[in-house]
Structures are given as C-alpha cells and as structure tokens.
N, C-alpha and C. Protein backbone atom coordinates (compact mmCIF):
# COMPACT_ATOMS: atom_id res chain seq x y z
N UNK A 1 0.85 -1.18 0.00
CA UNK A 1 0.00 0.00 0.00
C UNK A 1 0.90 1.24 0.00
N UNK A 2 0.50 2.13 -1.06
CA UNK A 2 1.07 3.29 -0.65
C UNK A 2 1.34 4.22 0.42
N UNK A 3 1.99 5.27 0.97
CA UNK A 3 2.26 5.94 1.74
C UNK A 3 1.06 6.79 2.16
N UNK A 4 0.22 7.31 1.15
CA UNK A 4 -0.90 7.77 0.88
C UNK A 4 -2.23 7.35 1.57
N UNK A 5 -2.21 6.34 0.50
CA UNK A 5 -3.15 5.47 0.93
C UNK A 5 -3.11 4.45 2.29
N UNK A 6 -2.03 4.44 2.84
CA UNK A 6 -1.86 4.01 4.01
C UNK A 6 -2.50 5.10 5.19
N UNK A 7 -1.93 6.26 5.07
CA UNK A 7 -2.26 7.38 5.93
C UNK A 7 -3.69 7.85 5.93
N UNK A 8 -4.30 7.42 4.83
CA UNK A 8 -5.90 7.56 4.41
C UNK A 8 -6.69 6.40 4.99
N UNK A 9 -5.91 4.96 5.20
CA UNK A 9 -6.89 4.19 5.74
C UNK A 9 -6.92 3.54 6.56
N UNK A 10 -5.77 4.65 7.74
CA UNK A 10 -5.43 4.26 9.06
C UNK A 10 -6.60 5.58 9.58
N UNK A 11 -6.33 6.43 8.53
CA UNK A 11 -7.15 7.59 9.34
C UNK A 11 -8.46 7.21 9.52
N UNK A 12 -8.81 6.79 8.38
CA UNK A 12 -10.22 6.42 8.96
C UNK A 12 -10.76 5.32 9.78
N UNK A 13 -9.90 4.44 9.94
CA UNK A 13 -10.12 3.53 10.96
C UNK A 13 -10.26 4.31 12.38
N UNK A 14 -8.74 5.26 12.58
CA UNK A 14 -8.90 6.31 13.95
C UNK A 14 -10.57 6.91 13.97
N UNK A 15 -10.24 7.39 12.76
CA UNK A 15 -11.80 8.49 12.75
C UNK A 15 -12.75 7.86 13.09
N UNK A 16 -13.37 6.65 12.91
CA UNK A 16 -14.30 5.71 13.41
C UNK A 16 -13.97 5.34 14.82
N UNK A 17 -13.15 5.42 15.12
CA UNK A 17 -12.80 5.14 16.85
C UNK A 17 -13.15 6.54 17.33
N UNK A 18 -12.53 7.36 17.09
CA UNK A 18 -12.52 8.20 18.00
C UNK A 18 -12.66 9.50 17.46
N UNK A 19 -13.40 10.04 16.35
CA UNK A 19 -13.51 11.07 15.65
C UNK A 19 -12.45 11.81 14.94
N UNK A 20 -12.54 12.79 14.32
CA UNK A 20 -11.83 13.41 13.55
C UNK A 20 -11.15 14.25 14.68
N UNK A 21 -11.80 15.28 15.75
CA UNK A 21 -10.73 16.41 16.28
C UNK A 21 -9.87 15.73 17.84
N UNK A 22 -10.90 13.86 17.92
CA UNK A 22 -9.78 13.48 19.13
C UNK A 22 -8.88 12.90 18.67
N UNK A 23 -8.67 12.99 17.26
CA UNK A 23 -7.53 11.94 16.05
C UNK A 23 -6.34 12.79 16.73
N UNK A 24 -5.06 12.61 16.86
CA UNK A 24 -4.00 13.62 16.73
C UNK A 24 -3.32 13.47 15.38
N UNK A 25 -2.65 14.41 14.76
CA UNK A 25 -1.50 13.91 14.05
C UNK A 25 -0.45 12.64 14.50
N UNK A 26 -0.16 13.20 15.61
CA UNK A 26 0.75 12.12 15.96
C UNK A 26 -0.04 10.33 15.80
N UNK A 27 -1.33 10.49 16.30
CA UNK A 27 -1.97 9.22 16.40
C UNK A 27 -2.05 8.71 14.70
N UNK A 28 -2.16 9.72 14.02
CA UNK A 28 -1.98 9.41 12.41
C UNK A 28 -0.68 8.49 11.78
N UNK A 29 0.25 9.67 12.23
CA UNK A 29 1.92 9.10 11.94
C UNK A 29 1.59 7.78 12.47
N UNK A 30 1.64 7.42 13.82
CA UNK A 30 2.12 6.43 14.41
C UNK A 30 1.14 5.19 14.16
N UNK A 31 0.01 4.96 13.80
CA UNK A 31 -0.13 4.19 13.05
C UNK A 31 -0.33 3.81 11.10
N UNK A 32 -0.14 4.95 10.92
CA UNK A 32 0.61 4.60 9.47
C UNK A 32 2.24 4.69 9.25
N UNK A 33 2.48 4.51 10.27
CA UNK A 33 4.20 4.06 10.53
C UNK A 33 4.58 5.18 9.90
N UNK A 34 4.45 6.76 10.14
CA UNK A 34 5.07 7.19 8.81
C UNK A 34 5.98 8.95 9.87
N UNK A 35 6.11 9.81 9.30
CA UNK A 35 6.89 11.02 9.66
C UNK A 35 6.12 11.95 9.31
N UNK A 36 6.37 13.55 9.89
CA UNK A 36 5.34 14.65 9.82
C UNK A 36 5.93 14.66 8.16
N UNK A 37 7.15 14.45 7.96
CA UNK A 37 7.44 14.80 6.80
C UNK A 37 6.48 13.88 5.64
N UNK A 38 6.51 12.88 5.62
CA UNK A 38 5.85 11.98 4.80
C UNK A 38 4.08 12.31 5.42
N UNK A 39 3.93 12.80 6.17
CA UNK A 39 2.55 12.89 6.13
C UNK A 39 2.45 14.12 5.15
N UNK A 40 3.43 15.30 5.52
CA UNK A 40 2.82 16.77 4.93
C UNK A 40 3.04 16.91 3.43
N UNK A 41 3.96 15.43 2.74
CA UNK A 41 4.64 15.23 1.88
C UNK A 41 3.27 15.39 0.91
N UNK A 42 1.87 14.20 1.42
CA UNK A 42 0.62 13.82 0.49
C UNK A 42 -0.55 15.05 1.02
N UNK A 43 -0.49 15.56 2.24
CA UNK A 43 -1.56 16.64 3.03
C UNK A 43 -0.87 17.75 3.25
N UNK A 44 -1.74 18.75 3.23
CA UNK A 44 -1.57 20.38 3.44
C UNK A 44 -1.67 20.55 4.82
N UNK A 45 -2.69 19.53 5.49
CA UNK A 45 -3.47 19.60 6.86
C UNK A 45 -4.04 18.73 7.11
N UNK A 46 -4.34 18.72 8.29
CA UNK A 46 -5.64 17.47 8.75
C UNK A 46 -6.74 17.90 7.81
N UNK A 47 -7.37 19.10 7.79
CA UNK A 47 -8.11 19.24 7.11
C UNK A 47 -8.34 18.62 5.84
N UNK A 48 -7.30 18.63 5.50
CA UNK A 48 -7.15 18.20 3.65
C UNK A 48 -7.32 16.56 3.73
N UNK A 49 -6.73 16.20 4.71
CA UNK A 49 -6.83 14.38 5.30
C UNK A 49 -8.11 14.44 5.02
N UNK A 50 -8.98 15.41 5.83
CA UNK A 50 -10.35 14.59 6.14
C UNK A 50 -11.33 14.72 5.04
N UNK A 51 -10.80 15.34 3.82
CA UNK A 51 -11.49 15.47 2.50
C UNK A 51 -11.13 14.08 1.90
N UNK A 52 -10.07 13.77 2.04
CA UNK A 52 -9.47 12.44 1.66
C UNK A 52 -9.85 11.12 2.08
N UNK A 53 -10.07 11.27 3.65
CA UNK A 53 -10.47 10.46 3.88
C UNK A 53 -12.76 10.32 3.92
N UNK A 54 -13.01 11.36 4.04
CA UNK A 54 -14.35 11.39 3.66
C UNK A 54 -14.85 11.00 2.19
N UNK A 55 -13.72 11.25 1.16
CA UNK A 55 -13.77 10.46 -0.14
C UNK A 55 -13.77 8.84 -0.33
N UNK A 56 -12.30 8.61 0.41
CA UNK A 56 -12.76 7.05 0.59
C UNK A 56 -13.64 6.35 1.70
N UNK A 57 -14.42 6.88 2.28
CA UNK A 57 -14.69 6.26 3.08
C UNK A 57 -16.16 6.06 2.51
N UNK A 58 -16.84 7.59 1.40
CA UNK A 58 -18.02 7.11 0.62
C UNK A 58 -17.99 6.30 -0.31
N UNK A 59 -16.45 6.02 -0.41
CA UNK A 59 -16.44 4.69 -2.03
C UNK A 59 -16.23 3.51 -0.95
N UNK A 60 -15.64 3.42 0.35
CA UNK A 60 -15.59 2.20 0.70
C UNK A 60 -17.72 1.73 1.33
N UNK A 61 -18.50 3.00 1.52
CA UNK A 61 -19.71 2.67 1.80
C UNK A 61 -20.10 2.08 0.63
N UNK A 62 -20.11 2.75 -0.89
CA UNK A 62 -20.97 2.55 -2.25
C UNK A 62 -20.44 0.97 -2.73
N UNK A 63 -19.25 0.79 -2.07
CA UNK A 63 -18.46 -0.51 -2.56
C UNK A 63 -19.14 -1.66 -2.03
N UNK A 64 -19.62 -1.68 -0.65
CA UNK A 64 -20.01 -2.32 0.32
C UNK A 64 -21.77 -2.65 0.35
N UNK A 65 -21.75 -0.92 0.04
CA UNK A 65 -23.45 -0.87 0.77
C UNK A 65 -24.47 -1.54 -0.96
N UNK A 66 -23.89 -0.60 -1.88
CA UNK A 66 -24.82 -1.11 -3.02
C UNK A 66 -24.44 -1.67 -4.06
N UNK A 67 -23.81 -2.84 -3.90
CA UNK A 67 -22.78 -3.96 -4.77
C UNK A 67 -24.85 -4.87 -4.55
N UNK A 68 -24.12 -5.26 -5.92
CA UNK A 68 -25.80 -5.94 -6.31
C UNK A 68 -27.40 -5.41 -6.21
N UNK A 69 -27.29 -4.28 -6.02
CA UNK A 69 -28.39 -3.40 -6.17
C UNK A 69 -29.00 -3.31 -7.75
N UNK A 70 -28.14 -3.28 -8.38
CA UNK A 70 -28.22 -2.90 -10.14
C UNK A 70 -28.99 -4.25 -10.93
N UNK A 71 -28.22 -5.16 -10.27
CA UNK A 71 -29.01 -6.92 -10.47
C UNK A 71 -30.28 -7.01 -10.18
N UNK A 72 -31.10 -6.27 -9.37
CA UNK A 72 -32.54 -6.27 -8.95
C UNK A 72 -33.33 -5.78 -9.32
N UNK A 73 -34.18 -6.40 -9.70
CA UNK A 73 -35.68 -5.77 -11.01
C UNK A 73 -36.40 -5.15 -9.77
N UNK A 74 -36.86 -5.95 -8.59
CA UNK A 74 -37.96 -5.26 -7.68
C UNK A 74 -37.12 -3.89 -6.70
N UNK A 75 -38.10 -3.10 -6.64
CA UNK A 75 -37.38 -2.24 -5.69
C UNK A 75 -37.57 -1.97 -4.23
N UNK A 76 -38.94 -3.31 -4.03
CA UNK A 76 -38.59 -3.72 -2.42
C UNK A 76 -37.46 -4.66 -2.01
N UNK A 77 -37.40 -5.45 -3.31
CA UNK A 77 -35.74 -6.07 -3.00
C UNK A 77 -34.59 -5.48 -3.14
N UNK A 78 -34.47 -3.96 -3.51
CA UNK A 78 -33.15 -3.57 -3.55
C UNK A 78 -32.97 -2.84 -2.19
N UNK A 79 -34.51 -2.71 -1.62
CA UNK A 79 -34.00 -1.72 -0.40
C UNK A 79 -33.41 -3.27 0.53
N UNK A 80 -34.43 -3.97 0.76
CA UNK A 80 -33.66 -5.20 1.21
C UNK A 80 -32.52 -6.03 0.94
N UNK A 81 -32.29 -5.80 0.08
CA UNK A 81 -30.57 -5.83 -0.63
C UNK A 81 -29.39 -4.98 0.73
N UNK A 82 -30.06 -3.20 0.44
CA UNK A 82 -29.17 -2.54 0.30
C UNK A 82 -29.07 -2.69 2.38
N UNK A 83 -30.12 -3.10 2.77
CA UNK A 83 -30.30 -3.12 4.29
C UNK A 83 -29.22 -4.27 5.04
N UNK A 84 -29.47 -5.45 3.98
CA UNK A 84 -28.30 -6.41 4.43
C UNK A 84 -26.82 -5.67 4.56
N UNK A 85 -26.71 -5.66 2.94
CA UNK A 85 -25.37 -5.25 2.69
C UNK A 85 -24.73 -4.35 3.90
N UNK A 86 -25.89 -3.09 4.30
CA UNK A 86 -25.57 -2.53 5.62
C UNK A 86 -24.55 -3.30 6.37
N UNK A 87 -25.95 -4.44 6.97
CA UNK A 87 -24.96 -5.12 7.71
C UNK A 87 -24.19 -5.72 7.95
N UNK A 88 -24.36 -7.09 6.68
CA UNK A 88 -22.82 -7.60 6.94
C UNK A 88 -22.27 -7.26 6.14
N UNK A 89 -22.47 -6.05 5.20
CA UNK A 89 -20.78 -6.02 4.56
C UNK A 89 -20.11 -4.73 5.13
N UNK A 90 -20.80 -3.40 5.29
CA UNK A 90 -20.39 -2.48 5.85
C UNK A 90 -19.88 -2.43 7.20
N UNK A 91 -21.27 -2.48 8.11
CA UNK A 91 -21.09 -2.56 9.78
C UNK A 91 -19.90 -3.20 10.52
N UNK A 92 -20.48 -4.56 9.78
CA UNK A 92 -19.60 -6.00 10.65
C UNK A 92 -18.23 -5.92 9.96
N UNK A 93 -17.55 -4.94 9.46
CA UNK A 93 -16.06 -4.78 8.81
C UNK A 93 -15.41 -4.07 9.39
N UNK A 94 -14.78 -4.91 10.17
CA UNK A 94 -14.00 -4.22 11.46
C UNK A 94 -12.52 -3.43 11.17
N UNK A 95 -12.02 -4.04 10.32
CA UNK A 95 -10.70 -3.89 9.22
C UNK A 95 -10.92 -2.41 8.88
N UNK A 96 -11.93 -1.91 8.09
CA UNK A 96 -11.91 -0.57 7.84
C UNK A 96 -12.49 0.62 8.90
N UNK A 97 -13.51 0.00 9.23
CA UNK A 97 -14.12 1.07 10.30
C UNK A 97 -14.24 -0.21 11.39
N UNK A 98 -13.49 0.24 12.78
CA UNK A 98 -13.42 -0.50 13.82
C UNK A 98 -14.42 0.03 15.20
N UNK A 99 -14.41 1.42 14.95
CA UNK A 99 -15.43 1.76 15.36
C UNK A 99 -17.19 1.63 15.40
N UNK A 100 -17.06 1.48 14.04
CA UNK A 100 -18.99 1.64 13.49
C UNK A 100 -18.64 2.73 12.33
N UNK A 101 -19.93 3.48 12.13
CA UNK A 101 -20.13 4.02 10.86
C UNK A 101 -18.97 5.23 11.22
N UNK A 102 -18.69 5.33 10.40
CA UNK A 102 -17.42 6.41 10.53
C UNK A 102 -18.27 7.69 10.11
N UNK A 103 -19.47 7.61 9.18
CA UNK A 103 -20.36 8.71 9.15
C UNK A 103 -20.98 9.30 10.51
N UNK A 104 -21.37 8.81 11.25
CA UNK A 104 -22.24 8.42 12.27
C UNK A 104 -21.33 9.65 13.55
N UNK A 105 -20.18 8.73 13.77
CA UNK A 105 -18.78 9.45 14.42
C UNK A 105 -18.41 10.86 13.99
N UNK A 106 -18.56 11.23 12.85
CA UNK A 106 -18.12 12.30 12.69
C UNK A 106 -19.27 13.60 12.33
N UNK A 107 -20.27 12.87 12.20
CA UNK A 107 -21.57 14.11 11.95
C UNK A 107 -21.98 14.43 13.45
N UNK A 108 -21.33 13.49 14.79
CA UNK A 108 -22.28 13.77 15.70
C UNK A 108 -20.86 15.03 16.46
N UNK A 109 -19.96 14.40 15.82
CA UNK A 109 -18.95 15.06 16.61
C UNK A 109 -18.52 16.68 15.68
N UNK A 110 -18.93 16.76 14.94
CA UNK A 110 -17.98 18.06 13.94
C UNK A 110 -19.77 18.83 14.02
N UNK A 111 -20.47 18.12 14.51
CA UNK A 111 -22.20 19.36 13.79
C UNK A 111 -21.43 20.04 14.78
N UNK A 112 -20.91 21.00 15.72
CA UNK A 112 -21.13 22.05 16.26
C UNK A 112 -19.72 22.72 16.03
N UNK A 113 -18.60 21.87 16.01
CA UNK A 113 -17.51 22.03 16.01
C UNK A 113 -16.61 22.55 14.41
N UNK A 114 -17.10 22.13 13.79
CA UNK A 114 -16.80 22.28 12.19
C UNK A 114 -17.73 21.73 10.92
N UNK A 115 -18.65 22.77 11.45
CA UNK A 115 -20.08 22.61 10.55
C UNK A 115 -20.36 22.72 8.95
N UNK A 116 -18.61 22.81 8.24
CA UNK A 116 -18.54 22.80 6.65
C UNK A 116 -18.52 21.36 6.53
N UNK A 117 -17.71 20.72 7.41
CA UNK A 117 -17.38 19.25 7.28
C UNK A 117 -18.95 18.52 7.64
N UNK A 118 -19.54 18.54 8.71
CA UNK A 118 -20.85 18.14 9.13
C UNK A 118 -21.86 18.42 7.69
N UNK A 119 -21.68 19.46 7.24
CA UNK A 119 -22.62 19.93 6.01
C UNK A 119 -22.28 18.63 4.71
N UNK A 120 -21.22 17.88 4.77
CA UNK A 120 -21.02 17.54 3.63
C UNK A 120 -20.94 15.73 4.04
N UNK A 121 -21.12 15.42 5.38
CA UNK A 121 -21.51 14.10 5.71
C UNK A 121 -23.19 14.08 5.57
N UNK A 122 -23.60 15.37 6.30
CA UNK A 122 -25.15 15.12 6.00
C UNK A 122 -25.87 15.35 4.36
N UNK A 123 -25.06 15.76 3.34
CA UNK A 123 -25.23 15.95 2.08
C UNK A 123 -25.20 13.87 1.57
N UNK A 124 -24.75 13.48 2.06
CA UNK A 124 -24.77 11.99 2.35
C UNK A 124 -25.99 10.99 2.73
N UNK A 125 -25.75 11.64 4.03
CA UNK A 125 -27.19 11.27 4.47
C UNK A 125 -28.28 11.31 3.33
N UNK A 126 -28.56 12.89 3.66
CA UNK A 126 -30.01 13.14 2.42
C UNK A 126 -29.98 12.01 1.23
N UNK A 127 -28.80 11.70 0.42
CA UNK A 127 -28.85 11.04 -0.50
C UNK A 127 -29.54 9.87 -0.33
N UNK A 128 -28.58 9.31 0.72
CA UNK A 128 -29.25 8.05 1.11
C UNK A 128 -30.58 7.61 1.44
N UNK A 129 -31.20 8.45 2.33
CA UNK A 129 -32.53 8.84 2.32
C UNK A 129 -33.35 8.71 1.26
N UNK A 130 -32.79 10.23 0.23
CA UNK A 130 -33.59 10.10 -1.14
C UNK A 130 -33.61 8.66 -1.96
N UNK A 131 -32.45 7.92 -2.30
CA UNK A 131 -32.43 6.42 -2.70
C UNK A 131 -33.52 5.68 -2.23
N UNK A 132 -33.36 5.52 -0.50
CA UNK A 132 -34.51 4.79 -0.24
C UNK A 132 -35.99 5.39 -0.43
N UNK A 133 -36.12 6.78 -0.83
CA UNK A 133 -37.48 7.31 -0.86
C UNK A 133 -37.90 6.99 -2.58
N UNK A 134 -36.53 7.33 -3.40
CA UNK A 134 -37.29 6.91 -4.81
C UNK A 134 -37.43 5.68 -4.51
N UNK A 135 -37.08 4.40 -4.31
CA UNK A 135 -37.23 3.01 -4.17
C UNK A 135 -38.59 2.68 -3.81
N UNK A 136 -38.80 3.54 -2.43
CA UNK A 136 -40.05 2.93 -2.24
C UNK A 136 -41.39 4.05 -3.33
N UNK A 137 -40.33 4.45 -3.72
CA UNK A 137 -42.21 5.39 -4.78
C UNK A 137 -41.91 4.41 -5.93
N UNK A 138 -40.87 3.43 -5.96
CA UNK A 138 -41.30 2.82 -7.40
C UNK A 138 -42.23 1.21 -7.39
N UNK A 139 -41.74 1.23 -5.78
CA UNK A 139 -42.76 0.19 -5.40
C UNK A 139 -43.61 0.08 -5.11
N UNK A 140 -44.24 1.47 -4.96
CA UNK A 140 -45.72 1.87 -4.71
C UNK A 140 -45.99 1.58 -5.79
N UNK A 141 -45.71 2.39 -7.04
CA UNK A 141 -46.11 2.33 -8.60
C UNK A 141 -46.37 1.20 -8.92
N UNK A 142 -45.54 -0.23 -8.67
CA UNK A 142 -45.46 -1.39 -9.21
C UNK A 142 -46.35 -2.00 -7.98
N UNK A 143 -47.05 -1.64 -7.15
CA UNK A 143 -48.03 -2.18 -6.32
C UNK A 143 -47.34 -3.21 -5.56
N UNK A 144 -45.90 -3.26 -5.20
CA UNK A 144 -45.22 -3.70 -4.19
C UNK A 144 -45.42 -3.46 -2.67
N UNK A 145 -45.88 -2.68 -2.49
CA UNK A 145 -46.18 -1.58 -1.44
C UNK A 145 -47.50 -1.52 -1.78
N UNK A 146 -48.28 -1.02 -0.38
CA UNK A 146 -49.80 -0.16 -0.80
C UNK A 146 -50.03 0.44 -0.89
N UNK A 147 -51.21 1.37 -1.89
CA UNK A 147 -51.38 2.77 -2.34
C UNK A 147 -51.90 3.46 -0.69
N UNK A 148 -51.54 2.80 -0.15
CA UNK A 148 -51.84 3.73 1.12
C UNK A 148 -50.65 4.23 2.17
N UNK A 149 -49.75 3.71 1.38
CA UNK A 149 -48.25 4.05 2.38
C UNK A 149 -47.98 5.40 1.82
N UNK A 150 -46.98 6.27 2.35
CA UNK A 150 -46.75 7.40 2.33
C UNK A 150 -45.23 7.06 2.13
N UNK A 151 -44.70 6.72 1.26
CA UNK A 151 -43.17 6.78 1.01
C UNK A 151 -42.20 7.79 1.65
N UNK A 152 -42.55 9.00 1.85
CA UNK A 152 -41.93 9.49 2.44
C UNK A 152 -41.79 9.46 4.07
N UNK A 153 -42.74 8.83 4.67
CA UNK A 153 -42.81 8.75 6.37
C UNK A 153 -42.00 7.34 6.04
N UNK A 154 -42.11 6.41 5.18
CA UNK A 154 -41.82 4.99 5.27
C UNK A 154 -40.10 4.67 5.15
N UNK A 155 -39.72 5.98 4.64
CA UNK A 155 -38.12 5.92 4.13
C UNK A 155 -37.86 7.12 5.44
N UNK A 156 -38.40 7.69 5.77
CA UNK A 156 -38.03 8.75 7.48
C UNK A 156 -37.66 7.57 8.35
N UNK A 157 -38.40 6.27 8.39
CA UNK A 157 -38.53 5.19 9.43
C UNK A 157 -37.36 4.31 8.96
N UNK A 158 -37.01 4.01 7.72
CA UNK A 158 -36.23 2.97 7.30
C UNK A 158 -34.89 3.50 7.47
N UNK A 159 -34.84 4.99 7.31
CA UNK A 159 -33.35 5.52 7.25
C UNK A 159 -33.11 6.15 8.95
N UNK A 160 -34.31 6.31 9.40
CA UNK A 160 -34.11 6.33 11.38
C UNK A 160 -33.47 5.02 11.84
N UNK A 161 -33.81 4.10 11.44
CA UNK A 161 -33.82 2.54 11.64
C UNK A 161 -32.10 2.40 11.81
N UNK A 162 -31.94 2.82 10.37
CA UNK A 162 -30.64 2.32 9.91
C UNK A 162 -29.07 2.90 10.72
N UNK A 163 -29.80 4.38 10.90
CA UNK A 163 -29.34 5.22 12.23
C UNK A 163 -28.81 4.74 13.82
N UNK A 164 -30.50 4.22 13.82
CA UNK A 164 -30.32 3.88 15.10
C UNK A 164 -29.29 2.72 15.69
N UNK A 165 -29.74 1.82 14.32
CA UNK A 165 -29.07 0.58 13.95
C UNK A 165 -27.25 0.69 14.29
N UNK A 166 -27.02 1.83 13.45
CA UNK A 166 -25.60 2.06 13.11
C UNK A 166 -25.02 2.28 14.55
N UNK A 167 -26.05 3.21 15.97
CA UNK A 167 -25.79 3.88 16.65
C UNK A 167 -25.24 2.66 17.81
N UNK A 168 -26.84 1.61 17.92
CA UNK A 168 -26.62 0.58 18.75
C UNK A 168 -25.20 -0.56 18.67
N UNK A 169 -25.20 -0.49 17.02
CA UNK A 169 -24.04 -1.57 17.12
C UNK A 169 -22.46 -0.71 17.18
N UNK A 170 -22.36 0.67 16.80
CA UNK A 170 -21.17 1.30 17.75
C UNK A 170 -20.56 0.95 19.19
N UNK A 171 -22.40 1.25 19.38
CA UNK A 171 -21.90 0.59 21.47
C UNK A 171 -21.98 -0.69 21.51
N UNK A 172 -22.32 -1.50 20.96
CA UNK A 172 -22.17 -2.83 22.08
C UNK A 172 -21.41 -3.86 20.60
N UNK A 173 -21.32 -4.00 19.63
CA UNK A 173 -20.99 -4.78 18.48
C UNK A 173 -21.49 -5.90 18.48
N UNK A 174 -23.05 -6.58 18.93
CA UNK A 174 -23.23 -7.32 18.72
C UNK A 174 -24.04 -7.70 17.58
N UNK A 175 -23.53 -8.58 16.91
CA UNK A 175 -23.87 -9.12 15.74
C UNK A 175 -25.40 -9.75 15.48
N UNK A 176 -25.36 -10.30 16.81
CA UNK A 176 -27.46 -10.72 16.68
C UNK A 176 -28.29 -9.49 16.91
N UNK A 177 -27.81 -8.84 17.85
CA UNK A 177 -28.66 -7.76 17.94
C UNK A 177 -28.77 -6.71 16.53
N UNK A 178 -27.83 -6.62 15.77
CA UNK A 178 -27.88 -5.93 14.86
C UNK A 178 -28.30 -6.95 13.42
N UNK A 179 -28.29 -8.47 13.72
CA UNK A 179 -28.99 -8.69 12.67
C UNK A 179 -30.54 -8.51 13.37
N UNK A 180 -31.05 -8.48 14.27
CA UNK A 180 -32.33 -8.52 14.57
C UNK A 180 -32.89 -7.05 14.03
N UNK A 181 -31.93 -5.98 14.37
CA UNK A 181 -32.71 -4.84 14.09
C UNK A 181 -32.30 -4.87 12.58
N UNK A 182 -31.89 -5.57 11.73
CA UNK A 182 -32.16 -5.39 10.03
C UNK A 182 -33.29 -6.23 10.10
N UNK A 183 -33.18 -7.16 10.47
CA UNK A 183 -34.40 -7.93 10.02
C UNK A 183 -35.97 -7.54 10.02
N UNK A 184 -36.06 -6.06 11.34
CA UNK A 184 -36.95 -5.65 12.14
C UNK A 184 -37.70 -5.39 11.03
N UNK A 185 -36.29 -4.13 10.26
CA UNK A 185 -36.56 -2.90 8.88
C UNK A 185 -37.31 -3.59 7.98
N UNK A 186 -36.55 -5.09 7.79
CA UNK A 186 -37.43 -5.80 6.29
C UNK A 186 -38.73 -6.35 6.69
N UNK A 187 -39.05 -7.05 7.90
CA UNK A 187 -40.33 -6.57 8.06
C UNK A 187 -41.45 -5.90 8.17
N UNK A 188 -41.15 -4.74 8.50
CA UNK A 188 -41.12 -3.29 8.22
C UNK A 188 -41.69 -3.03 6.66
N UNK A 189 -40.87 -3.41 6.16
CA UNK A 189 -40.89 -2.97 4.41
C UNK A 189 -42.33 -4.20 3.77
N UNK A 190 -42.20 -5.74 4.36
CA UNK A 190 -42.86 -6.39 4.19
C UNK A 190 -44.24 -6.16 4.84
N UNK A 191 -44.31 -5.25 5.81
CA UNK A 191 -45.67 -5.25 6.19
C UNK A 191 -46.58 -4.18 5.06
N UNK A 192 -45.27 -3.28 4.57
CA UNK A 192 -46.10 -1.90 3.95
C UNK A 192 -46.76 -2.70 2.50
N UNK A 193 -46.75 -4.10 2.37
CA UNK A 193 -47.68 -4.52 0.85
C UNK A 193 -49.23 -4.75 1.38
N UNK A 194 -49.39 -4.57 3.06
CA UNK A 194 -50.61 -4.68 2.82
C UNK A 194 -51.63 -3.81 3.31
C-alpha cells in the first residue's frame, strides 16, 4: 500500500474510533508508521486528510453498501438488498471502520464544532434517504407496497432505523442484535404490501 493510501486508511479507521478532532496527528503518523514529513509530503493539513479520507470512506460505503443493487428488477428487494449489505458487509467490517459508521462518528462530533465538514456528511445522508425514498415510490407504482403508504414517512422510518441501527451496534458490536434490528426494517418494508 502506498504511503498515501496508508495514511488515508489508518485515518479512517482512527476516525471511526474516535472522531476526527480526538484523532491527533501524531496518532496518524504512528499508526501509518510514517513522519510529519511523509505525512505533509501527500496533506496540506488534517483538514485536507479529512477530504481524503471522507472520499474514501463514501467509495468504501458505495463498494459495500450497493454492490448488487443494479441486479434487482424489484425495488422492495433492492432496499432489502441494500439493508443487508448494511450489515454484513459495511457494519460487521472491522478492518476498515473498527469503530462503526465512521459517518455516524463524525456528523455527531464536527455538527457544532466544524459545521462545513458536518454539512457535507449530512449531504450523504439526504442522499441516502432520497435512494430509499425513490425506491419505495417505485414500489408503490409497481403495487409492491400499498397505495396507502406514504413513502416518504416509510423511508423517514427505514433511514431512522438504519441510524439507530448504526448507533446501537457502535456501542455494544453485537452481531445478533444488529442482525435482529435489520431484520426488524425488512419486516417493516414487508408489512407496507398490505
């Protein structure tokens, strides 16, 4: 691994432990084995890190979270797709984020503290949100869902869920409990066909 890319995906492992402003530099260097020099060699700043590392850390989510989404004709199965994938491919990947959602860590910790950075994790969020809100308006359309659900309260609940989800298995990492609360969501999704 590069020097780079080493320093990018130690950081975000820290950043998932312990946020972006309790990260030190030094805690950077010293586990990407590296020198202020070789750090300042690829970064201007921490700051510039955390553009870097907020880049890979949305390709290591899109890599994780919606791998086989594109394969799925129904679009109550892609939200149930994309709910697994959550969990065991994102969550339960201790290797990259050892903490939990590294989103999660840093929107709760930078909203007051450095609210350009917070602005551009929750620009994230929304997306995600919106995904699951077109999904479920296409499954309304295709009568997957019932013309009586409100897609938009139904994707407020699925993406609270996923939140909460993310929040509970930060603290405790247990693996049943967090498959129980995916499983909760797809029932959830399975009740809204009738």
């Amino acid at each position: 691994m590069l020097l780079k890319d080493r320093i990018i995906h130690e950081s975000l492992r820290l950043f998932s432990l312990k946020g972006f402003l309790s990260t030190s530099i030094e805690d950077i260097l010293r586990h990407a084995n590296t020198s202020k020099g070789g750090f300042y060699n690829h970064f201007k700043s921490k700051d510039d890190l955390f553009l870097a590392v907020l880049q890979e850390a949305q390709r290591f989510w899109r890599d994780k979270v919606l791998v086989g989404l594109d394969q799925i004709d129904s679009p109550s199965d892609k939200i149930k797709k994309l709910l697994n994938n959550y969990s065991n491919n994102y969550l339960k990947d201790p290797e990259c984020i050892p903490g939990g959602c590294v989103f999660l860590t840093l929107s709760v910790e930078l909203a007051n503290q450095r609210p350009e950075h917070a602005n551009m994790i929750y620009a994230g969020f929304t997306s995600l949100k919106n995904l699951i809100r077109r999904l479920l308006d296409e499954a309304r359309e295709r009568n997957e869902i019932g013309r009586q659900v409100d897609p938009e309260q139904a994707s407020d609940v699925l993406f609270a869920g996923l939140l909460g989800t993310s929040v509970i298995h930060a603290l405790n990492k247990s693996e049943a409990l967090l498959d129980r609360s995916i499983h909760s969501m797809v029932v959830f999704l399975d009740n809204l066909k009738e």
